[in-house]
N, C-alpha and C. Protein backbone atom coordinates (compact mmCIF):
# COMPACT_ATOMS: atom_id res chain seq x y z
N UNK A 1 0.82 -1.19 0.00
CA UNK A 1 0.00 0.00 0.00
C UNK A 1 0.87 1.26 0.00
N UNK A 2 2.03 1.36 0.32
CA UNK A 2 2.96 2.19 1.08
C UNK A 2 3.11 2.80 -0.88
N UNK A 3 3.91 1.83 -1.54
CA UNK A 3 4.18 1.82 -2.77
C UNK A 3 3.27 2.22 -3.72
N UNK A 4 1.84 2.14 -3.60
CA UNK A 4 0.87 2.24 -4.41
C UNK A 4 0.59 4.70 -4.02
N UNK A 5 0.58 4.33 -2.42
CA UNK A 5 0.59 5.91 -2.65
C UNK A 5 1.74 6.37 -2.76
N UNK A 6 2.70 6.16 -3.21
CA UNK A 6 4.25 7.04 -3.75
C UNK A 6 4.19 6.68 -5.11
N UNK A 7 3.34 5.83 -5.87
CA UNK A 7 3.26 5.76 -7.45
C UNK A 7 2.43 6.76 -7.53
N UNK A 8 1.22 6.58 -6.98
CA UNK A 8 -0.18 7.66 -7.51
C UNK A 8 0.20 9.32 -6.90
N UNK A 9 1.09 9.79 -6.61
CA UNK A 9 1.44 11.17 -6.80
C UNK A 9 1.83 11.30 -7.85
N UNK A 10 2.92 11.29 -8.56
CA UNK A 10 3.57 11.28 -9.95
C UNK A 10 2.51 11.33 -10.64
N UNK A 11 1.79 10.07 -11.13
CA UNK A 11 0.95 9.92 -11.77
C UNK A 11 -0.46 10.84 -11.81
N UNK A 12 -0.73 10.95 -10.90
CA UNK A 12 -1.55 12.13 -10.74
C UNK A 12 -1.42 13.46 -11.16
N UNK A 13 -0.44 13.97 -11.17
CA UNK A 13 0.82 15.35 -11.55
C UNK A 13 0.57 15.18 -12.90
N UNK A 14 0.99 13.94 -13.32
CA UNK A 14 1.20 13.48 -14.81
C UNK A 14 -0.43 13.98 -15.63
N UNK A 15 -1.31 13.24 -15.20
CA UNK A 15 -2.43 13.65 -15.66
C UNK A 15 -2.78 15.48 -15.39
N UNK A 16 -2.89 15.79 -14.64
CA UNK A 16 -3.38 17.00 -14.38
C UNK A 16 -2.35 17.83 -15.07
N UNK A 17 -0.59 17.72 -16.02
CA UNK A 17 -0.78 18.21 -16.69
C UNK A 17 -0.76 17.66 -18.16
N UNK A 18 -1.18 16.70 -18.37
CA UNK A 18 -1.37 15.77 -20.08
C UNK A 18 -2.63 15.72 -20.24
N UNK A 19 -4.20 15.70 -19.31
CA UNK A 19 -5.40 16.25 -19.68
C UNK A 19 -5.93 17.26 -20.67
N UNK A 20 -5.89 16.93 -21.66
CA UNK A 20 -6.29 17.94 -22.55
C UNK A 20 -7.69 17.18 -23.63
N UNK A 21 -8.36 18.11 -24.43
CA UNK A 21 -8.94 18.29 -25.00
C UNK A 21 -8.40 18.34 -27.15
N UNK A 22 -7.73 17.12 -27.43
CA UNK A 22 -7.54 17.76 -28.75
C UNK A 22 -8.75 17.34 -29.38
N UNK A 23 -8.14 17.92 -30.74
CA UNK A 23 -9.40 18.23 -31.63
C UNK A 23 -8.70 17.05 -32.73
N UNK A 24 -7.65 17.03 -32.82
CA UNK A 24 -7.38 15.37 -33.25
C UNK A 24 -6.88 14.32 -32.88
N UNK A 25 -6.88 13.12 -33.32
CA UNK A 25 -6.92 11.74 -32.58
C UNK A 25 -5.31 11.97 -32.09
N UNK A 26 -5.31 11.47 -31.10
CA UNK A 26 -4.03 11.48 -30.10
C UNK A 26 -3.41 10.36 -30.96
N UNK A 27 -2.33 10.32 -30.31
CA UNK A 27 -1.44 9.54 -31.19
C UNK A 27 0.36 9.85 -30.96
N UNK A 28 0.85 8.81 -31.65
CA UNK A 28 2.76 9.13 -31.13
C UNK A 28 3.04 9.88 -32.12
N UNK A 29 2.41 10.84 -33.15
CA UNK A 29 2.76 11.64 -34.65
C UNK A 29 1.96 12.84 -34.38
N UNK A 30 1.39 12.97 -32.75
CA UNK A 30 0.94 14.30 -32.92
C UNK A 30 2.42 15.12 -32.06
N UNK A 31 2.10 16.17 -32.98
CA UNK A 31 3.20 17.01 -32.27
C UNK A 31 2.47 18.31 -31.19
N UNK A 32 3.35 18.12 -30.15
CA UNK A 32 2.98 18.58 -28.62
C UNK A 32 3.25 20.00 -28.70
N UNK A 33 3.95 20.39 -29.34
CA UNK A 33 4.75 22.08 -29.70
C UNK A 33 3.17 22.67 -30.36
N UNK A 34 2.71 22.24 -31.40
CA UNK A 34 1.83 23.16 -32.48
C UNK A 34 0.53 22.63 -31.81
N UNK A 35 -0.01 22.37 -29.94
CA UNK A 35 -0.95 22.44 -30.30
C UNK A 35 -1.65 23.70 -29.88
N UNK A 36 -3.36 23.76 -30.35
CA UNK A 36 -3.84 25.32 -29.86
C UNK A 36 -3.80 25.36 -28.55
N UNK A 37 -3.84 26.53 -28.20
CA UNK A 37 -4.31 27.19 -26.36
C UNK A 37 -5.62 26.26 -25.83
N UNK A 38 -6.69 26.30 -26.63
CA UNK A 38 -7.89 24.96 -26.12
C UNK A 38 -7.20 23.85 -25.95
N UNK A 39 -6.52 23.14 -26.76
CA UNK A 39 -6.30 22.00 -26.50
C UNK A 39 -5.49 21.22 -25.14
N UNK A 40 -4.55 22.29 -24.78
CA UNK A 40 -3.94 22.39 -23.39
C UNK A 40 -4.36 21.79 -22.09
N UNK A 41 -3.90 21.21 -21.77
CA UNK A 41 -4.74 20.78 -20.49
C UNK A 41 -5.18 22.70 -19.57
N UNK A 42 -6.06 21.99 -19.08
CA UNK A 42 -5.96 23.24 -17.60
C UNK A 42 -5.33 24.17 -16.94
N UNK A 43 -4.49 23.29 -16.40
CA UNK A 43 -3.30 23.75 -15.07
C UNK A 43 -2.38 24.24 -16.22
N UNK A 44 -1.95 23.48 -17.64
CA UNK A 44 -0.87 24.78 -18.52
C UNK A 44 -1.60 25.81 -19.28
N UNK A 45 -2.79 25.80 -19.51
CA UNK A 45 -3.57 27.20 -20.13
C UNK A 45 -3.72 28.20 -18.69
N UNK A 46 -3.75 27.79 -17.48
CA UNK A 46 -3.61 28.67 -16.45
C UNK A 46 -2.16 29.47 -16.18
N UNK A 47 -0.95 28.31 -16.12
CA UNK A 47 0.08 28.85 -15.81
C UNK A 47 0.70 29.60 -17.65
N UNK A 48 0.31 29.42 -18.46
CA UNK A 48 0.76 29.89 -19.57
C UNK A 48 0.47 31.41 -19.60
N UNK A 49 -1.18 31.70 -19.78
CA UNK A 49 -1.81 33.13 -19.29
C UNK A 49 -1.32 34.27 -18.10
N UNK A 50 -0.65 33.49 -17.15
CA UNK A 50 -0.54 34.46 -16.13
C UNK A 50 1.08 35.05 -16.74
N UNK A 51 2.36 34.24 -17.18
CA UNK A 51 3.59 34.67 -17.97
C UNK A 51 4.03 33.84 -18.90
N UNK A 52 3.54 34.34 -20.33
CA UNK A 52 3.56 32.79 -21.06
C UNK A 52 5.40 33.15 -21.54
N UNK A 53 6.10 34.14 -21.05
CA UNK A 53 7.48 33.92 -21.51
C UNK A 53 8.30 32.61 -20.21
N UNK A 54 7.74 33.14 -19.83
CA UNK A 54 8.18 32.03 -18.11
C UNK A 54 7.79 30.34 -18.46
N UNK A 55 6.17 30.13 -18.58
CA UNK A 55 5.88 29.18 -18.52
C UNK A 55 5.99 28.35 -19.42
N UNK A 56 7.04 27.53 -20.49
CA UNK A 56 7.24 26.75 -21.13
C UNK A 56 7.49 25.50 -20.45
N UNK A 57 7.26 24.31 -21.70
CA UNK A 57 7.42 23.09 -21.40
C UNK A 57 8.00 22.59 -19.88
N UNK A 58 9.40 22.77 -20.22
CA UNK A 58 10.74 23.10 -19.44
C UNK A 58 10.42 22.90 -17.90
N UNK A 59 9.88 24.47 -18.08
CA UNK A 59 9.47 24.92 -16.21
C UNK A 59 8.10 24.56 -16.04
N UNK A 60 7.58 23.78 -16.75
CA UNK A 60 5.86 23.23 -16.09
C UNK A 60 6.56 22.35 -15.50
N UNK A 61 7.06 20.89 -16.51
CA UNK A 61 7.60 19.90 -15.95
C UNK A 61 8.69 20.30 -14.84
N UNK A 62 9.41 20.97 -14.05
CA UNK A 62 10.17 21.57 -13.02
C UNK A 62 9.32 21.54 -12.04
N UNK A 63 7.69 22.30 -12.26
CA UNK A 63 7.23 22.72 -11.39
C UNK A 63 6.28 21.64 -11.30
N UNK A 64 6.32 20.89 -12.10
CA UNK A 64 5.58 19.02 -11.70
C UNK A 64 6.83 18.64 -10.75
N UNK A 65 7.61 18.80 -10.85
CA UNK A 65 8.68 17.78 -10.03
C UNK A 65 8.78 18.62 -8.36
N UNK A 66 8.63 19.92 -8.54
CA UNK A 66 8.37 20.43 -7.19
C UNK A 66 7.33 19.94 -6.13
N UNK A 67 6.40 20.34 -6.62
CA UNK A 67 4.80 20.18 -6.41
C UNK A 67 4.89 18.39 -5.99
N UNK A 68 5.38 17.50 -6.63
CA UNK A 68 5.36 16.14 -6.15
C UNK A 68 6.01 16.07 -4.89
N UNK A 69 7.61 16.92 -5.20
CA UNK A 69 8.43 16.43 -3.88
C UNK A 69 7.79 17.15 -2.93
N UNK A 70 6.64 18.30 -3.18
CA UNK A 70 6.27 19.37 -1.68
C UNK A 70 5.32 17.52 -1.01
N UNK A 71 4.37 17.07 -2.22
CA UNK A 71 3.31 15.98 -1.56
C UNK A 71 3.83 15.30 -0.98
N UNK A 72 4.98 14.45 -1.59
CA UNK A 72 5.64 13.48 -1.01
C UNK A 72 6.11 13.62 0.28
N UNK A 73 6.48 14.71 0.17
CA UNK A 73 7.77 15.56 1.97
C UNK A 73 6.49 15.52 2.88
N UNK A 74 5.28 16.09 2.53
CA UNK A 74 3.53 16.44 3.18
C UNK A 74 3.21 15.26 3.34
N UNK A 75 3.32 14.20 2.87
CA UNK A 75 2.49 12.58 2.88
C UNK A 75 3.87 12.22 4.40
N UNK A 76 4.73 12.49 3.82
CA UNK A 76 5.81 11.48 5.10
C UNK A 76 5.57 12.44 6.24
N UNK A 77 5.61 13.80 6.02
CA UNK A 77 5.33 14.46 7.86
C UNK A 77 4.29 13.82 8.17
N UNK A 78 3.30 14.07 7.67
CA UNK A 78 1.56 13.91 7.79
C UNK A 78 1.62 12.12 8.84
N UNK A 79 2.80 11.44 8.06
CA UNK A 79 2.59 9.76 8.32
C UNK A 79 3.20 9.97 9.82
N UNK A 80 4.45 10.83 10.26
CA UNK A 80 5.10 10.31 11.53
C UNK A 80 4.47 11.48 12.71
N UNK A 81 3.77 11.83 11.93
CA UNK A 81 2.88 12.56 12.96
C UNK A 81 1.67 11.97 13.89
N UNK A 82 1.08 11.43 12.87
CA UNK A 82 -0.11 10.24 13.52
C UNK A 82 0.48 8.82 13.31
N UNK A 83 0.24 8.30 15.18
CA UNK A 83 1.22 7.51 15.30
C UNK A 83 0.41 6.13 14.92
N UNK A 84 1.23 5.23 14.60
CA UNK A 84 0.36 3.55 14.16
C UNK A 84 -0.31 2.83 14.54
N UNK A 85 -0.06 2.81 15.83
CA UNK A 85 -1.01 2.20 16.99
C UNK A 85 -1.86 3.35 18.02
N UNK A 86 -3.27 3.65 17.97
CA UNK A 86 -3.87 4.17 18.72
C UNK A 86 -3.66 4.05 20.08
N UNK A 87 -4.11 5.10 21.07
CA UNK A 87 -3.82 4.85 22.34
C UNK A 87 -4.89 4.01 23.02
């Protein structure tokens, strides 16, 4: 179980930012550079709008790798805080 919640952060990250909406069939020949602003997932049409010179590829994925290690660091305090055996 321990293993299953340290996979499903990543993965979760992963989706919330690869969720998107295209307008053609997905596929390994679509190219990720030319697609429109709709097609974007969410969380990068948000962070794109607020400084789209800042927010490229690059520093989303950076700020996926942050955002995991903040959960991960938050999941292990959170665990040695509440202790295993009730009183």
């Amino acid at each position: 179980m321990g293993f299953i919640t340290y996979f499903a952060i990543p993965c979760n990250l992963l989706v919330l930012l690869m969720c998107r909406y295209p307008s053609v069939a997905v596929g390994f020949n679509q190219d990720l550079d030319d697609l429109k602003d709709e097609e974007k997932s969410v969380l990068v049409q948000y962070l794109e709008k607020r400084d789209p010179s800042y927010w490229n590829r690059a520093n989303i994925i950076t700020f996926a790798i942050g955002i995991e290690h903040l959960v991960i660091a938050l999941k292990t305090v959170i665990a040695l805080i509440i202790p295993d055996v009730p009183h």
